[in-house]
Protein backbone atom coordinates (compact mmCIF):
# COMPACT_ATOMS: atom_id res chain seq x y z
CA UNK A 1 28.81 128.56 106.62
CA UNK A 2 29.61 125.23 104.62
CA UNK A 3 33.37 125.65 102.88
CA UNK A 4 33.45 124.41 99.74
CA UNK A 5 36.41 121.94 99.91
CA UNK A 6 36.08 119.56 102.91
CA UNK A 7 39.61 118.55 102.71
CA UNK A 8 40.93 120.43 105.87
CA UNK A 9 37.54 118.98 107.53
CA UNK A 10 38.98 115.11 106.51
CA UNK A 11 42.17 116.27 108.14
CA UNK A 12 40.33 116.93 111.75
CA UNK A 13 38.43 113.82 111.21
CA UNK A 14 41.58 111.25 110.93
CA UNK A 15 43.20 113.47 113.41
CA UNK A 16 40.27 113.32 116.01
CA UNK A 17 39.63 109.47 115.18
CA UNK A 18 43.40 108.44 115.77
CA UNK A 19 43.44 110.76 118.86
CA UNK A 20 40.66 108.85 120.24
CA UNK A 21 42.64 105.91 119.68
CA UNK A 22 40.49 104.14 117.11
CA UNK A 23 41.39 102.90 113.78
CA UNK A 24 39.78 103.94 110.21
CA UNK A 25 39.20 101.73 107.77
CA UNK A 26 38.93 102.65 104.24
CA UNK A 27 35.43 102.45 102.90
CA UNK A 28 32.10 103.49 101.57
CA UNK A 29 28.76 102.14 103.39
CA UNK A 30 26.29 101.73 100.28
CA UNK A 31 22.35 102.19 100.73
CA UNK A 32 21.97 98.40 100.78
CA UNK A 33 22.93 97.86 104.23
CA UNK A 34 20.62 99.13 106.77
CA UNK A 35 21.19 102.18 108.42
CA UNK A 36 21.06 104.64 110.58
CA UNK A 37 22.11 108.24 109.58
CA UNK A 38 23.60 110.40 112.86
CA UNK A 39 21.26 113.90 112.38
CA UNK A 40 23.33 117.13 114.05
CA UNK A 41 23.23 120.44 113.38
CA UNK A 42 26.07 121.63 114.79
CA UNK A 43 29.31 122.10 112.81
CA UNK A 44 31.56 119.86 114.90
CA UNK A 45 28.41 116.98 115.15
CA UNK A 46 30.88 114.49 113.70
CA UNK A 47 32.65 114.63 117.14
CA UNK A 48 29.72 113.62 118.56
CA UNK A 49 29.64 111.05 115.79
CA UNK A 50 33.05 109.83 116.48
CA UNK A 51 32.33 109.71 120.57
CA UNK A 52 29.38 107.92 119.46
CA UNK A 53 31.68 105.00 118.34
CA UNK A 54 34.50 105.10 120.62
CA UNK A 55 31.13 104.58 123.68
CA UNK A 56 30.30 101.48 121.56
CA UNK A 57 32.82 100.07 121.02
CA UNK A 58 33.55 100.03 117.35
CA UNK A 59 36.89 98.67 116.73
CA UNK A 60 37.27 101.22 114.02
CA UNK A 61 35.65 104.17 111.85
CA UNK A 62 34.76 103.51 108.08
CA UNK A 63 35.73 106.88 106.06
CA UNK A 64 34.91 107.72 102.72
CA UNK A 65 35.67 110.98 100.57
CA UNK A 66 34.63 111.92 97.13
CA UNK A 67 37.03 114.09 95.44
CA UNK A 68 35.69 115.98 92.31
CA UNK A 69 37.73 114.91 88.72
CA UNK A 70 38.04 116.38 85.91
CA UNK A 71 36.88 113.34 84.33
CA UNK A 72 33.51 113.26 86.85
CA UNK A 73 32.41 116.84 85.05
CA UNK A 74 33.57 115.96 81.62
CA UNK A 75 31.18 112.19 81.68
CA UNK A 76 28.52 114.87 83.18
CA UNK A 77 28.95 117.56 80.20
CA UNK A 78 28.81 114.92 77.61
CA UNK A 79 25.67 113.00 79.11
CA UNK A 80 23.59 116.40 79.34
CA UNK A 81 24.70 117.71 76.34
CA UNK A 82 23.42 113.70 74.38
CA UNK A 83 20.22 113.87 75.66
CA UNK A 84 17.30 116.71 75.23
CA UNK A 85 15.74 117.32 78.17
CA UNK A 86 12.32 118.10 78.50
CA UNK A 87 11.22 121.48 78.76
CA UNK A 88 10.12 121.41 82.65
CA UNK A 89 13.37 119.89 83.65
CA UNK A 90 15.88 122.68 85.04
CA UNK A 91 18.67 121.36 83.25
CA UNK A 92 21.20 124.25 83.01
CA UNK A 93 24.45 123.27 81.11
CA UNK A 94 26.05 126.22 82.28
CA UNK A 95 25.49 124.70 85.67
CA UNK A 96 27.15 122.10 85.14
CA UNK A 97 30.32 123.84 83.32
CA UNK A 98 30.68 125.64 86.54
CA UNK A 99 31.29 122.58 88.84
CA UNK A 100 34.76 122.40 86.85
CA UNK A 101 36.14 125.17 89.56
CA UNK A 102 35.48 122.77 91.73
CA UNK A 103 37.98 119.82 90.43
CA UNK A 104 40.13 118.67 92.92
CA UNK A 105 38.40 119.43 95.96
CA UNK A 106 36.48 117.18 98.05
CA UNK A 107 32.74 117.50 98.47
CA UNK A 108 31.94 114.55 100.10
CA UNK A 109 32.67 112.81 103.36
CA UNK A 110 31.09 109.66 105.23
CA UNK A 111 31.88 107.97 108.48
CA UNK A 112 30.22 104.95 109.48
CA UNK A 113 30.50 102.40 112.33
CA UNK A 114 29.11 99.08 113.25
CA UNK A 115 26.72 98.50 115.99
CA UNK A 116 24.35 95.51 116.70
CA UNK A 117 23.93 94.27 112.87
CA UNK A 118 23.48 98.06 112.12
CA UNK A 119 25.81 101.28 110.50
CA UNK A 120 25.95 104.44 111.81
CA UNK A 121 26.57 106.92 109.40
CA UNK A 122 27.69 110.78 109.66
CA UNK A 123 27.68 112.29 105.66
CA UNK A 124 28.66 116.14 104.85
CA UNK A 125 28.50 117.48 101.32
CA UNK A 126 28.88 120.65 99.90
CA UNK A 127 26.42 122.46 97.87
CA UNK A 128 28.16 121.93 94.75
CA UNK A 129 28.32 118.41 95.06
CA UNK A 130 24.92 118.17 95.93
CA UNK A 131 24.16 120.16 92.88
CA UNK A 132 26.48 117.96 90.87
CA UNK A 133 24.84 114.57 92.63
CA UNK A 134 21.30 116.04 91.44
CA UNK A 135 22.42 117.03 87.79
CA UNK A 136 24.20 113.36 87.34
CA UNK A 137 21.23 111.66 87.94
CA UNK A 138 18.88 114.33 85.95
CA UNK A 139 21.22 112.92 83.28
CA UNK A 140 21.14 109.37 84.15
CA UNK A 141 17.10 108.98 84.62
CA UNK A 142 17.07 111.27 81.13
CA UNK A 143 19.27 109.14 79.68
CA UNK A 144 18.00 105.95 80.77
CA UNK A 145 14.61 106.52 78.93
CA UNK A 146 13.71 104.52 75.31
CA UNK A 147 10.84 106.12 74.18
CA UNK A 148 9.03 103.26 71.90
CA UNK A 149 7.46 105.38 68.83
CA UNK A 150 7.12 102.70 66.92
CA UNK A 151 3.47 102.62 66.65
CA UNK A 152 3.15 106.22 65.62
């Protein structure tokens, strides 16, 4: 079962990672560097994740959180409600007004190390920031459309 606020989840994490004796430094690993992305299904992977690093040597863990805003839902709204959508998109507004239960919780974590030119990345998410993720960029490929009519 997948809690919907990974906050208490971040609190293991820096607790494990200092308790291993390793450092974390502040930071998201973007899509631009090359990676490799740690696949577990068990609940407690990112201990295996962590292990991972302290048996190469990292000489610390990147960690990155997203924590929904009030703002983040509110840019979201106002971009969906702008732009008609066509009718096969599943574009539900009330969707989106939903996700502002969720302000203030975090729905997102990454940890990353270095290895041999390469990161090593463990990400968790919750379904309603996936959901979120998937609606902001419904909105953003939407909204980044010019439709030349010119000729017509």
């Amino acid at each position: 079962m997948q809690p919907d606020n990974l906050h208490s989840l971040k609190d293991d994490m820096v607790a494990f990672i200092a308790g291993h004796g390793m450092r974390r430094l502040p930071g998201y690993v973007t899509e631009e560097v090359p990676t490799v992305l740690f696949e577990e299904d068990n609940p407690d992977g990112w201990k295996d994740f962590v292990e991972h690093a302290k048996a190469a040597s990292a000489p610390f863990v990147t960690m990155s959180e997203v924590v929904l805003e009030k703002s983040d839902v509110a840019i979201l709204l106002e971009q969906l409600r702008d732009h008609a959508f066509p009718e096969e998109e599943d574009i539900d507004l009330d969707d989106a007004e939903s996700l502002i239960k969720h302000v203030g919780k975090t729905g997102y974590l990454q940890l990353g190390f270095a290895h041999q030119g390469v990161m090593f990345l463990f990400e968790i998410s919750t379904d309603w920031y996936d959901r979120f993720q998937d609606l902001m960029e419904a909105a953003t490929d939407i909204g980044g459309l010019v439709l030349d009519d010119r000729d017509e």
